[in-house]
PDB file of N, CA and C in Angstrom:
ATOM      1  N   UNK A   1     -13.919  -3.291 -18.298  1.00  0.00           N
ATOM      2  CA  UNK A   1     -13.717  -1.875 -18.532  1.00  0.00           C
ATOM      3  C   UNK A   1     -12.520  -1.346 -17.733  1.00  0.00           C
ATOM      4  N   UNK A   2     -12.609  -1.641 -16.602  1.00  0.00           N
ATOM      5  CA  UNK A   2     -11.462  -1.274 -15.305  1.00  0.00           C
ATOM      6  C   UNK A   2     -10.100  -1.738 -15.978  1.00  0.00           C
ATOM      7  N   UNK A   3      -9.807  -3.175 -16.008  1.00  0.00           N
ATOM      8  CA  UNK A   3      -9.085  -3.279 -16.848  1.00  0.00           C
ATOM      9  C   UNK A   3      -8.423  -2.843 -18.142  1.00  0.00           C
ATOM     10  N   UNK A   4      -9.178  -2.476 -19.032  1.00  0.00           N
ATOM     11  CA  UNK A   4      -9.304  -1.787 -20.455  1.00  0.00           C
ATOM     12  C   UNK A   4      -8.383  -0.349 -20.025  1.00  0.00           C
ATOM     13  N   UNK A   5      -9.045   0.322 -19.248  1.00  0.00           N
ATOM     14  CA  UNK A   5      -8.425   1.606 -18.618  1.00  0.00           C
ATOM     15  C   UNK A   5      -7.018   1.477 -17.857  1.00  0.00           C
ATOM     16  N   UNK A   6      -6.854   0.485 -17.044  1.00  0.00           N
ATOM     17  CA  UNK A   6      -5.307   0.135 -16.590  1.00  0.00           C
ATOM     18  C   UNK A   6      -4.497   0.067 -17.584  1.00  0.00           C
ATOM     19  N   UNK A   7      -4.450  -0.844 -18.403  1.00  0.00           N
ATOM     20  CA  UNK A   7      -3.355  -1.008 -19.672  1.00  0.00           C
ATOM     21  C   UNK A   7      -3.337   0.230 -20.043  1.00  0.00           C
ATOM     22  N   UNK A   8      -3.955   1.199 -20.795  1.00  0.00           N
ATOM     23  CA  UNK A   8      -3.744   2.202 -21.043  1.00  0.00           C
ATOM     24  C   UNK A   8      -2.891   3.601 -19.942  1.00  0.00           C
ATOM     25  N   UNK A   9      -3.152   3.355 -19.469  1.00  0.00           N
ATOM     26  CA  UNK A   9      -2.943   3.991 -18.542  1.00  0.00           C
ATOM     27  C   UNK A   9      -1.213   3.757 -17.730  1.00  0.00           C
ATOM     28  N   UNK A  10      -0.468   5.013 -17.575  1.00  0.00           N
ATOM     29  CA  UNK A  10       0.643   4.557 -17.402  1.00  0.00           C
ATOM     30  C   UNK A  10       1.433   5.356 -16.402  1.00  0.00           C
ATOM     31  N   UNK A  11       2.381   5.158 -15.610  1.00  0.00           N
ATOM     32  CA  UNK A  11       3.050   5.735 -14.693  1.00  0.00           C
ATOM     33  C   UNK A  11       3.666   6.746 -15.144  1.00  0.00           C
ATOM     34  N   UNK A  12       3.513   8.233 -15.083  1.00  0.00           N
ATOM     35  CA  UNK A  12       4.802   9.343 -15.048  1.00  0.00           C
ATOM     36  C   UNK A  12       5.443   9.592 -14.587  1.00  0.00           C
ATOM     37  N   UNK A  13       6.967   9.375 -14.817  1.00  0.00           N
ATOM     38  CA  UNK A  13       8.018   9.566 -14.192  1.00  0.00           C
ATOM     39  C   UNK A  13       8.249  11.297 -14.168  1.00  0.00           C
ATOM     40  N   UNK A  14       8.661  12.042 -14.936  1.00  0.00           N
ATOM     41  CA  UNK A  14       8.453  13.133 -14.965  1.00  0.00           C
ATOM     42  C   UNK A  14       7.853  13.547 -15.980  1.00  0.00           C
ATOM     43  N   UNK A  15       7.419  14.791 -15.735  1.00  0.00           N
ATOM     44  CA  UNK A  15       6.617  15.666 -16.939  1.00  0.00           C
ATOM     45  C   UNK A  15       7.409  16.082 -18.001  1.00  0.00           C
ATOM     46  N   UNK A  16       7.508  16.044 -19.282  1.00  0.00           N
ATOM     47  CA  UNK A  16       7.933  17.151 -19.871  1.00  0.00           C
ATOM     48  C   UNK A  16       8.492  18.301 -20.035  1.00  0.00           C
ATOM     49  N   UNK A  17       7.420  19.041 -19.521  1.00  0.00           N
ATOM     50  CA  UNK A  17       7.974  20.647 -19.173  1.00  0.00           C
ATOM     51  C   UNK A  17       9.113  20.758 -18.389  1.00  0.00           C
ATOM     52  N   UNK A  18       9.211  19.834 -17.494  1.00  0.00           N
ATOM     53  CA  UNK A  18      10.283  20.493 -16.458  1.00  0.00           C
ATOM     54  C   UNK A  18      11.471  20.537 -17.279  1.00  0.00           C
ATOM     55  N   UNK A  19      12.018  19.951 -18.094  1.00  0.00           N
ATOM     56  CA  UNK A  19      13.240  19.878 -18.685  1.00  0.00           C
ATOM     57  C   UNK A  19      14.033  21.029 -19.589  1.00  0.00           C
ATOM     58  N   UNK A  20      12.396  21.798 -19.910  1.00  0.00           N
ATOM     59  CA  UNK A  20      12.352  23.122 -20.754  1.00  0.00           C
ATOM     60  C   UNK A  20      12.986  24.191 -19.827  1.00  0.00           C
ATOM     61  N   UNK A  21      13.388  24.336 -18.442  1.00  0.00           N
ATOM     62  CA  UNK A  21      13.634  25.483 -18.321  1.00  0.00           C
ATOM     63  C   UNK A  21      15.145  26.148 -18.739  1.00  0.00           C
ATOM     64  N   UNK A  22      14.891  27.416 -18.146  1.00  0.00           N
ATOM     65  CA  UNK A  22      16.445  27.801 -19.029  1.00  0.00           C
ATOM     66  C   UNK A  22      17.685  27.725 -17.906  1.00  0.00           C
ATOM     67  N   UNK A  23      18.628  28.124 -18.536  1.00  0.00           N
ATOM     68  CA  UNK A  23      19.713  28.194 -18.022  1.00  0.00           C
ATOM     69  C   UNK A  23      20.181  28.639 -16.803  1.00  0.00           C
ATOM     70  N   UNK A  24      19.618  29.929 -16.873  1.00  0.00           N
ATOM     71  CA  UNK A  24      20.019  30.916 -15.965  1.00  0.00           C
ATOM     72  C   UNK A  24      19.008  30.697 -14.746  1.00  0.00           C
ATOM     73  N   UNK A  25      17.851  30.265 -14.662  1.00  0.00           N
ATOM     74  CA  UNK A  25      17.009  29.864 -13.816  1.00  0.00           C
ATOM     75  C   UNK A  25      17.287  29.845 -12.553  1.00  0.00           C
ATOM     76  N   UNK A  26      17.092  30.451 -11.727  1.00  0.00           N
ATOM     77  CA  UNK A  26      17.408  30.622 -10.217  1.00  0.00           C
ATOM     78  C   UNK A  26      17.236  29.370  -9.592  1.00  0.00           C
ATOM     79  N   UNK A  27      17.720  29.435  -8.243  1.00  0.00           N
ATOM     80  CA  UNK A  27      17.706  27.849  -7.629  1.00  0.00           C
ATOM     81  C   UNK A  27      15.963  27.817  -6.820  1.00  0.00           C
ATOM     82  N   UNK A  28      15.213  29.140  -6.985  1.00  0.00           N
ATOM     83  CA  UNK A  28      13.989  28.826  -6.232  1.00  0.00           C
ATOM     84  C   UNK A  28      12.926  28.493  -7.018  1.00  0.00           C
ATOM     85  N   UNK A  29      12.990  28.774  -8.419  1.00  0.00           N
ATOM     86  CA  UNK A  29      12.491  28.538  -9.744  1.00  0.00           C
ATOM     87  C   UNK A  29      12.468  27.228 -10.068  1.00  0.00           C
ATOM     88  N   UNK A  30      13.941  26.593  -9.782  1.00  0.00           N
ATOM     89  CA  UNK A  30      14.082  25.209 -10.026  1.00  0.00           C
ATOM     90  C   UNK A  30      13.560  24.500  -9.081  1.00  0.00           C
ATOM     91  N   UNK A  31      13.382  24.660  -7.664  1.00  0.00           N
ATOM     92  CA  UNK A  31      12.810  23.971  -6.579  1.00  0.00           C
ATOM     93  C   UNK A  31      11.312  23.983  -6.783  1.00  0.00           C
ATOM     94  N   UNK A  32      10.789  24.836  -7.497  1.00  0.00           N
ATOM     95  CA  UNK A  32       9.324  25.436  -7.804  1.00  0.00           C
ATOM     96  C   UNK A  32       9.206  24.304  -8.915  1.00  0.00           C
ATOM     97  N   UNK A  33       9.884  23.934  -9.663  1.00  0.00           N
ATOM     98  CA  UNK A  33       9.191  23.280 -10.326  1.00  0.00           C
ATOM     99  C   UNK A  33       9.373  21.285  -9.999  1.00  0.00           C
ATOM    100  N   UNK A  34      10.301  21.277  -9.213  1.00  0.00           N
ATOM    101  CA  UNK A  34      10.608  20.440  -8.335  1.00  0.00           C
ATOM    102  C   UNK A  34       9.379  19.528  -7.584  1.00  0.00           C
ATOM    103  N   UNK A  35       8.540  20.893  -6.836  1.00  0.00           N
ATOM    104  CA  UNK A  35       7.757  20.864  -6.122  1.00  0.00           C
ATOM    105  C   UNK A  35       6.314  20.754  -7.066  1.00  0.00           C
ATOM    106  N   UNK A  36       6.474  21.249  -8.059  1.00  0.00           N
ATOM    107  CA  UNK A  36       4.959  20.794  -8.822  1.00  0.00           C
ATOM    108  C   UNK A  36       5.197  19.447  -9.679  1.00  0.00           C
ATOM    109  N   UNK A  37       6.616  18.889 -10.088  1.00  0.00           N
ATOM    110  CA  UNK A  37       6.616  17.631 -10.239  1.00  0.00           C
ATOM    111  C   UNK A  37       6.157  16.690  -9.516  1.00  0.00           C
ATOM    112  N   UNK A  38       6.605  16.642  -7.920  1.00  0.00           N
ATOM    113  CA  UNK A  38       5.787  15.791  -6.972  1.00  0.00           C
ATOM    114  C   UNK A  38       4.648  15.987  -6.768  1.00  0.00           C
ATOM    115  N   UNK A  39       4.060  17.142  -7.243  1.00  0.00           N
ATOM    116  CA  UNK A  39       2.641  17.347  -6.742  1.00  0.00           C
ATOM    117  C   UNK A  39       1.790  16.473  -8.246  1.00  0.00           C
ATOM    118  N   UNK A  40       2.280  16.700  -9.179  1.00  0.00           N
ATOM    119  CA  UNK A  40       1.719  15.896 -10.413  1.00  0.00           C
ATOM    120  C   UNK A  40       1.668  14.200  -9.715  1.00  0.00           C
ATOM    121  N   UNK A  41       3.302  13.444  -9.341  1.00  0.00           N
ATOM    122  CA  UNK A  41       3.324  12.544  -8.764  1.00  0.00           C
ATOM    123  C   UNK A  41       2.471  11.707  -8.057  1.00  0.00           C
ATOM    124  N   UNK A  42       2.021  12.874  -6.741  1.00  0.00           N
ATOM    125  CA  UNK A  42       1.284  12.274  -5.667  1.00  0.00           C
ATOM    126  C   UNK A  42      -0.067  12.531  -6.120  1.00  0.00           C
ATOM    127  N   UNK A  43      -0.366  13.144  -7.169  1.00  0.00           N
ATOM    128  CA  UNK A  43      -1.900  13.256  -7.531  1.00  0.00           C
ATOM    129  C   UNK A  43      -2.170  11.991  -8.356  1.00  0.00           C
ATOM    130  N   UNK A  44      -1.413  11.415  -9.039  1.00  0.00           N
ATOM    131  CA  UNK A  44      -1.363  10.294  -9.799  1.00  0.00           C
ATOM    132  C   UNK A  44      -1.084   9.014  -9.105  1.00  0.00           C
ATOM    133  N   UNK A  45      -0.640   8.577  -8.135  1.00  0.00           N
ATOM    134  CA  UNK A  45      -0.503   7.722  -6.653  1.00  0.00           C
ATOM    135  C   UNK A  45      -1.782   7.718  -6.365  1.00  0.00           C
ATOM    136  N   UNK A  46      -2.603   9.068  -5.756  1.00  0.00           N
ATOM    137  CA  UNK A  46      -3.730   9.185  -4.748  1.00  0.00           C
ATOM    138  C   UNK A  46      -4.863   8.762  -5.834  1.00  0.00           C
ATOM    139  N   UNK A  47      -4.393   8.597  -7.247  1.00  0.00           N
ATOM    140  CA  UNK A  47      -5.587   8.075  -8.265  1.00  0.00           C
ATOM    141  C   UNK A  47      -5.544   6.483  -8.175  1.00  0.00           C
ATOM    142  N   UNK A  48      -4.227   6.098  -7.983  1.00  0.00           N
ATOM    143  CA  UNK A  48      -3.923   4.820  -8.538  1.00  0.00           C
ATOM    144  C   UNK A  48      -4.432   4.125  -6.584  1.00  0.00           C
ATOM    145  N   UNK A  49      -4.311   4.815  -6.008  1.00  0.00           N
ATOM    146  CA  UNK A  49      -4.675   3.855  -4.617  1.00  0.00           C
ATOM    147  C   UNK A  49      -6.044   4.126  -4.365  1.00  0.00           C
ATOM    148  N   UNK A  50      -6.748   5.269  -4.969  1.00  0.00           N
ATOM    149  CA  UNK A  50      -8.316   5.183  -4.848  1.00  0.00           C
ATOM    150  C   UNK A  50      -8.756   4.288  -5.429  1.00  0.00           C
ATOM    151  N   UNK A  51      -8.503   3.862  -6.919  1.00  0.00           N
ATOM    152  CA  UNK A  51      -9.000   2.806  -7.557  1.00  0.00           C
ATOM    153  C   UNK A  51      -8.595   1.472  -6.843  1.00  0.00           C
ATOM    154  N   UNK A  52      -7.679   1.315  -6.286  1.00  0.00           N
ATOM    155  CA  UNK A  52      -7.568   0.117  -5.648  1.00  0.00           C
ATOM    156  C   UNK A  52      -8.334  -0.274  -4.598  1.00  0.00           C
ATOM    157  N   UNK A  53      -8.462   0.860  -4.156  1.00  0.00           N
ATOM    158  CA  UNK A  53      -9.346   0.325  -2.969  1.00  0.00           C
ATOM    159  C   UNK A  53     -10.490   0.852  -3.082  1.00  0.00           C
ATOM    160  N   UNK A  54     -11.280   1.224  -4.261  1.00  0.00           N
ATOM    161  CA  UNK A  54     -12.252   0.816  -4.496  1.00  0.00           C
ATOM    162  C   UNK A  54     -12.709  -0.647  -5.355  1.00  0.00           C
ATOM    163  N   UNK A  55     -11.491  -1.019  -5.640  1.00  0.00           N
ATOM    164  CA  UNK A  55     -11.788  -2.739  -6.565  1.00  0.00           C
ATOM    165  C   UNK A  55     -11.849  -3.350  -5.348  1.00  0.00           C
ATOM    166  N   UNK A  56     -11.067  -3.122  -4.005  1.00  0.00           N
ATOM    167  CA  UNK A  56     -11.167  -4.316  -2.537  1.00  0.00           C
ATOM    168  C   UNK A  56     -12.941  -4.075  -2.007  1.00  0.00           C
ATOM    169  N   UNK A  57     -13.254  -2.839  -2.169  1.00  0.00           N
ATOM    170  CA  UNK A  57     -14.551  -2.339  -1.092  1.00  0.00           C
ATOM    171  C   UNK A  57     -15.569  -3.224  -1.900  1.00  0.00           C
ATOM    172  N   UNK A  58     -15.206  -3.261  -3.618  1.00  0.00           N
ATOM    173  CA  UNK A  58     -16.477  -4.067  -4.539  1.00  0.00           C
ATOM    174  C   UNK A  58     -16.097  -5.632  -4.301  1.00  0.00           C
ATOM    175  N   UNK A  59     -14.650  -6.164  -4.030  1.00  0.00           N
ATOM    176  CA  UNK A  59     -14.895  -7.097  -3.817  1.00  0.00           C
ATOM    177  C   UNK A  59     -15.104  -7.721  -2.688  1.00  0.00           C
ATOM    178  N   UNK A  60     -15.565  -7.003  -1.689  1.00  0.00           N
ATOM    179  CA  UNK A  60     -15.567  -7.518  -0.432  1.00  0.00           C
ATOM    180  C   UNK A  60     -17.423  -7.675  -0.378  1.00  0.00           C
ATOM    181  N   UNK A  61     -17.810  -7.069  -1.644  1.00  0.00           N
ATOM    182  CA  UNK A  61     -19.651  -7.410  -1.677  1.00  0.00           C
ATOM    183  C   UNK A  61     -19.844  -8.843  -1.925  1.00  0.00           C
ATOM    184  N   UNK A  62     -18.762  -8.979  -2.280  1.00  0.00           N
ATOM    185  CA  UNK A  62     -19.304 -10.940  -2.833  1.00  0.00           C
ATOM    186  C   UNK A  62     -18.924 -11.949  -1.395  1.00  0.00           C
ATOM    187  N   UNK A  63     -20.214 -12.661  -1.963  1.00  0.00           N
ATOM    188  CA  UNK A  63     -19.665 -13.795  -0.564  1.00  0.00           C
ATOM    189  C   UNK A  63     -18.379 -14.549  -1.264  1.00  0.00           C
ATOM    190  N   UNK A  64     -17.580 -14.486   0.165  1.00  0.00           N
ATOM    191  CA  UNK A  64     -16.208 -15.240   0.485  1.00  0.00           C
ATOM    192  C   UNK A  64     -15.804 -16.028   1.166  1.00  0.00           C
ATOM    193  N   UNK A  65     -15.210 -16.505   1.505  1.00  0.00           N
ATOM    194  CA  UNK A  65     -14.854 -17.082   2.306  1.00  0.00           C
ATOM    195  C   UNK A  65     -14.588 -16.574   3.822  1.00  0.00           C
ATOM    196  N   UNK A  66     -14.306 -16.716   5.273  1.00  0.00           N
ATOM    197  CA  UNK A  66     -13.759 -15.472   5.903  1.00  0.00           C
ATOM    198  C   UNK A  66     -12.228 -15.486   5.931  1.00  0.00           C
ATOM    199  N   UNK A  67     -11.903 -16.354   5.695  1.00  0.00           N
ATOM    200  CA  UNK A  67     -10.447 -16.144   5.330  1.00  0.00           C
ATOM    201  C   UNK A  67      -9.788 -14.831   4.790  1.00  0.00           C
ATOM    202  N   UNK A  68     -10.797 -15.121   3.403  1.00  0.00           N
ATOM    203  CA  UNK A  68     -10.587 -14.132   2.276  1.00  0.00           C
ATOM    204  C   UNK A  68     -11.035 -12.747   2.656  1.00  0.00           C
ATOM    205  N   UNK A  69     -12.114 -13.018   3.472  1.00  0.00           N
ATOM    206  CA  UNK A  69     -12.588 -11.529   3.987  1.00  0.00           C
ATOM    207  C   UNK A  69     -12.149 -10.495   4.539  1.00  0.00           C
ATOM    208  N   UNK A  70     -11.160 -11.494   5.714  1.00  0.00           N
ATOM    209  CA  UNK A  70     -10.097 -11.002   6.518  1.00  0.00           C
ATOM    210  C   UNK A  70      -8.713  -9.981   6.003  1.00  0.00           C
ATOM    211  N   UNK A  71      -8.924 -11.214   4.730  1.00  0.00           N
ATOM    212  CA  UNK A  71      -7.894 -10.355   3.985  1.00  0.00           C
ATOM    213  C   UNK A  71      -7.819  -9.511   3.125  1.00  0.00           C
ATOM    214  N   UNK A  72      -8.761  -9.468   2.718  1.00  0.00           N
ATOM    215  CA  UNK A  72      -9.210  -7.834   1.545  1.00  0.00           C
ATOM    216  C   UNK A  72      -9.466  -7.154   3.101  1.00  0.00           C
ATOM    217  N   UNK A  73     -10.174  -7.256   4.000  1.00  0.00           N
ATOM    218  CA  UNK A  73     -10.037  -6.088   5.012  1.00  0.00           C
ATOM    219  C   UNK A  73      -8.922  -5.724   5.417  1.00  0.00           C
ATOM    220  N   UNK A  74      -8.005  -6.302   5.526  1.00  0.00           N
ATOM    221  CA  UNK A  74      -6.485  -5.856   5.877  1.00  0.00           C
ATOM    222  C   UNK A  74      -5.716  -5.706   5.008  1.00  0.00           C
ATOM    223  N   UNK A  75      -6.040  -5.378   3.814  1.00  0.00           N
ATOM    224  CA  UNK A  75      -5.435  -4.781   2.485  1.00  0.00           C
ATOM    225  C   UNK A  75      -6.085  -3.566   2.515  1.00  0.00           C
ATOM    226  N   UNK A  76      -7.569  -3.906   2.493  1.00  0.00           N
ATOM    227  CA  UNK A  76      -8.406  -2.412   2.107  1.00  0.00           C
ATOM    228  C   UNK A  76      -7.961  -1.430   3.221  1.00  0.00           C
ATOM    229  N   UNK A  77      -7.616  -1.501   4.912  1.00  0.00           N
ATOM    230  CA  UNK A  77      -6.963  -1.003   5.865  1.00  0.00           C
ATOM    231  C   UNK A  77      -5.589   0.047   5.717  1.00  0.00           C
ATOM    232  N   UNK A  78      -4.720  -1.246   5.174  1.00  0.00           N
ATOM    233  CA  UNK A  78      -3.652  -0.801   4.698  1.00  0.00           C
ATOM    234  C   UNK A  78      -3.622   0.002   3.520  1.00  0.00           C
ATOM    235  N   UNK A  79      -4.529  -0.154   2.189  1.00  0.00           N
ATOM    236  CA  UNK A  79      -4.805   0.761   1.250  1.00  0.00           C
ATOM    237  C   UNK A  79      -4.852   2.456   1.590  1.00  0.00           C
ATOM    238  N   UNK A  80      -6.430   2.193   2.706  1.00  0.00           N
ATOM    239  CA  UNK A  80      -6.660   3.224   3.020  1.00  0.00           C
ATOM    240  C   UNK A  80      -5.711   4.467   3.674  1.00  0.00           C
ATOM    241  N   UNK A  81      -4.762   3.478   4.948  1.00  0.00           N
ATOM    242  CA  UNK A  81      -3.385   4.149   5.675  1.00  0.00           C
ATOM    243  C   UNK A  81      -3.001   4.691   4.796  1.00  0.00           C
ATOM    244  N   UNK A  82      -2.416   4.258   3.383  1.00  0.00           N
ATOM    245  CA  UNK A  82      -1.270   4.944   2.714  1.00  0.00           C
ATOM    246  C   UNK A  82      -1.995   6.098   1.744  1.00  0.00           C
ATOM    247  N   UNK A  83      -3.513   6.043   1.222  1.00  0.00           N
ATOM    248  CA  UNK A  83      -4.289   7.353   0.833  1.00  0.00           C
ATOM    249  C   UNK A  83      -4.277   8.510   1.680  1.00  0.00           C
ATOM    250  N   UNK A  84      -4.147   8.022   2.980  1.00  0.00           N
ATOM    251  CA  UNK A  84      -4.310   9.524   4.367  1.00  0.00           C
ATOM    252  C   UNK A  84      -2.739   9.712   4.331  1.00  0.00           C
ATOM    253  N   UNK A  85      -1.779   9.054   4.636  1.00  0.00           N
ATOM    254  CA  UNK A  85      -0.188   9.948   4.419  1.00  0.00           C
ATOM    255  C   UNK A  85      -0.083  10.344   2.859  1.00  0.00           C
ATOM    256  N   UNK A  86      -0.845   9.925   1.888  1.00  0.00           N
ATOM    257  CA  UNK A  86      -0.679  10.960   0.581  1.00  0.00           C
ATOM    258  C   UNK A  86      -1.434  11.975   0.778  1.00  0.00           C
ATOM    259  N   UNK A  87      -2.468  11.825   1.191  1.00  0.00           N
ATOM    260  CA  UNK A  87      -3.322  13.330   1.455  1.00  0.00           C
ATOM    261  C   UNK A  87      -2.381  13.912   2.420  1.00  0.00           C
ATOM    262  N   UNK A  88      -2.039  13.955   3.482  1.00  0.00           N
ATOM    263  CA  UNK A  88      -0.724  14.978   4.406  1.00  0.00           C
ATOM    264  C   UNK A  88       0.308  15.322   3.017  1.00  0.00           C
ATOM    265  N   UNK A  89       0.751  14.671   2.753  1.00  0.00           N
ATOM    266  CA  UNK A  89       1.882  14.178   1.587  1.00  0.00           C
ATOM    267  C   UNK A  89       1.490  15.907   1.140  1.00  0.00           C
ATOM    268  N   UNK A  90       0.777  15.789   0.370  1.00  0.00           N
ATOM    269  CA  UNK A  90       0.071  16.456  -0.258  1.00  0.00           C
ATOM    270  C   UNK A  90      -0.648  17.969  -0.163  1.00  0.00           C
ATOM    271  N   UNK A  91      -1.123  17.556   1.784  1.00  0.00           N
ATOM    272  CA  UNK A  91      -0.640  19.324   2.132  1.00  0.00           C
ATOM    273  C   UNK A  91       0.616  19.637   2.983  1.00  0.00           C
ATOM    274  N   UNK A  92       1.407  18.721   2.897  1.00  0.00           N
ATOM    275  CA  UNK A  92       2.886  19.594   3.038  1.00  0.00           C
ATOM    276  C   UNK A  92       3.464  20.279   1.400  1.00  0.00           C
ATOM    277  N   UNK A  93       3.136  19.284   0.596  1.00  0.00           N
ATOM    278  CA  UNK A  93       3.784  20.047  -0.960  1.00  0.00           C
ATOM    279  C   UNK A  93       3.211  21.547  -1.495  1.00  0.00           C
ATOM    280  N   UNK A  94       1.502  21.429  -0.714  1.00  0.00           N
ATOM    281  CA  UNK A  94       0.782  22.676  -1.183  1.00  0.00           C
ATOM    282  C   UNK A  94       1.133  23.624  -0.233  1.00  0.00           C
ATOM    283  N   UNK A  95       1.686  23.578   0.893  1.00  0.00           N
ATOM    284  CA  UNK A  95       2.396  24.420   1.743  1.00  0.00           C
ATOM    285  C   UNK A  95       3.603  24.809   1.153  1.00  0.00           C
ATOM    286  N   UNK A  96       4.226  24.021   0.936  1.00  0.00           N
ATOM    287  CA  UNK A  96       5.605  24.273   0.107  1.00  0.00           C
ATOM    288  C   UNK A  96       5.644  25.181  -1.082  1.00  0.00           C
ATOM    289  N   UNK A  97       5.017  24.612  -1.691  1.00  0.00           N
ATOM    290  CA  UNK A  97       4.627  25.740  -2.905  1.00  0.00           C
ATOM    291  C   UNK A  97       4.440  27.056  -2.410  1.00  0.00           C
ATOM    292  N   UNK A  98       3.321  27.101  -1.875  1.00  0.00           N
ATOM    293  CA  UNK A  98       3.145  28.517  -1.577  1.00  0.00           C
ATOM    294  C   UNK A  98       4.162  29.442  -0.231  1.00  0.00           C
ATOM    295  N   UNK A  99       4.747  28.769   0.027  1.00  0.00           N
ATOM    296  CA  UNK A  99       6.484  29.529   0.850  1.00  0.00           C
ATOM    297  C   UNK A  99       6.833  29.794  -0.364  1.00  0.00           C
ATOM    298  N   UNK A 100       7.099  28.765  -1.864  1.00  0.00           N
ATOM    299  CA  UNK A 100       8.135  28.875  -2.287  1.00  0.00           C
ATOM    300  C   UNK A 100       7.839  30.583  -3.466  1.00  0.00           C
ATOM    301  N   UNK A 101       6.522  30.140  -3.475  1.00  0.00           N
ATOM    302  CA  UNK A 101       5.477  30.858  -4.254  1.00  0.00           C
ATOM    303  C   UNK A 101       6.093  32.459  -3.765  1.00  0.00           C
ATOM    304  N   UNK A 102       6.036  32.664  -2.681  1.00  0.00           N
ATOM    305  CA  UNK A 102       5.880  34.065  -1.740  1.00  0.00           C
ATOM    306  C   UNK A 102       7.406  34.353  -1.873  1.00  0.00           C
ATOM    307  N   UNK A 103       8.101  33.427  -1.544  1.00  0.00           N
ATOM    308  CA  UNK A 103      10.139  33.850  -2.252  1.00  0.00           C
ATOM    309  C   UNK A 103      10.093  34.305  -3.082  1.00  0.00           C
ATOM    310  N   UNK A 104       9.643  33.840  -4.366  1.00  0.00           N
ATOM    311  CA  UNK A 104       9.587  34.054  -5.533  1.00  0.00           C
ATOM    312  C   UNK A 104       9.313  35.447  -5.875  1.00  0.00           C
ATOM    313  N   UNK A 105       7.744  35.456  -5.406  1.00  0.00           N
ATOM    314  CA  UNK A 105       7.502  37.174  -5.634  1.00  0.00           C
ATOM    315  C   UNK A 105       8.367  37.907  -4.359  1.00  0.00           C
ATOM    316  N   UNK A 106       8.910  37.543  -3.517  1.00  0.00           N
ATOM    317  CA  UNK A 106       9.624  38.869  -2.993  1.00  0.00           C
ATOM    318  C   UNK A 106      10.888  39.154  -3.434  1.00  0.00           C
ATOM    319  N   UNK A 107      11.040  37.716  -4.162  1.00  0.00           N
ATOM    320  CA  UNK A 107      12.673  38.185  -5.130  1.00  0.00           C
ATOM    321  C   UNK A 107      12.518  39.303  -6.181  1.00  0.00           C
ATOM    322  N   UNK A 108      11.452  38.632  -6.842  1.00  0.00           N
ATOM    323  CA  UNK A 108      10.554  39.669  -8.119  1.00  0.00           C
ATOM    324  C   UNK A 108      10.605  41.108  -7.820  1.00  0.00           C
ATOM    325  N   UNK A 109      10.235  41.393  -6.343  1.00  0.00           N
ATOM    326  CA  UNK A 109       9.785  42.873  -5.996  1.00  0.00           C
ATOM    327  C   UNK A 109      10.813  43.248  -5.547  1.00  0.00           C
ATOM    328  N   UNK A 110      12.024  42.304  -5.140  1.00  0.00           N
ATOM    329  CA  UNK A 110      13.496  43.044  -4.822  1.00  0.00           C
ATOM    330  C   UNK A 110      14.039  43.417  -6.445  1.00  0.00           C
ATOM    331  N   UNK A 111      14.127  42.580  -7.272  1.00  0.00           N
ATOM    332  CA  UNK A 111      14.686  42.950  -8.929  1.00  0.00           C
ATOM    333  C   UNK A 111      13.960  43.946  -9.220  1.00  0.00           C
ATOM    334  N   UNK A 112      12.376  44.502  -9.078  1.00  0.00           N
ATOM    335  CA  UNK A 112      12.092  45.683  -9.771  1.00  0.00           C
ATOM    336  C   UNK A 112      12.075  46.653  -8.977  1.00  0.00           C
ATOM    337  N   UNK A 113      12.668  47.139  -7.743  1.00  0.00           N
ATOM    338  CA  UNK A 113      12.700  48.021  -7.206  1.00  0.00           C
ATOM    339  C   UNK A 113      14.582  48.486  -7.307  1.00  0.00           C
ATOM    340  N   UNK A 114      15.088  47.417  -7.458  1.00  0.00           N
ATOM    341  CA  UNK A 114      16.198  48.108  -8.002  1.00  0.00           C
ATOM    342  C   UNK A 114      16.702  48.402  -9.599  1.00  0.00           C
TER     343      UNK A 114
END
């Protein structure tokens, strides 16, 4: 099944939408969407390294060797390291956003007050 779902399943480089915007588009607009591209990114990473290291945690139920043991534990280790700098990853981008978020509307409220 796990398998079945991998093949299907495929890496996004970028989204779509982003390519739609217009012309005139301000440079904080464009960073805004910049910033929800990587956030699509790292949400799709933090999927693809959960599943991985949940295939090491199931295979570490079977008897092994300790060789082998050793070494799905120091994969599953290393798995885990790089899920916790995507989670930071992840609230620096949601920080980001919302600075970029708050520019945005105070540009907004500078254009309609003049």
């Amino acid at each position: 099944m796990i398998k079945k779902l991998n093949k299907e399943r495929e890496f996004r480089e970028r989204p779509m939408w982003i390519h739609y915007h217009k012309e005139d588009t301000g440079d904080l607009s464009r960073i805004n969407y910049q910033a929800w591209e990587i956030y699509f990114q790292l949400n799709d990473l933090q999927e693809r390294m959960w599943l991985h290291s949940l295939r090491l945690r199931h295979a570490l139920l079977y008897k092994n060797s300790p060789i082998k043991i050793a070494e799905l534990k120091l994969q599953q280790r290393i798995v885990d390291e790089h899920i916790n700098q995507i989670k930071q990853f992840r609230e620096e981008n949601q920080k980001f956003k919302s600075d970029i978020f708050e520019k945005l509307l105070a540009e907004d409220d500078l254009e309609n007050i003049e």
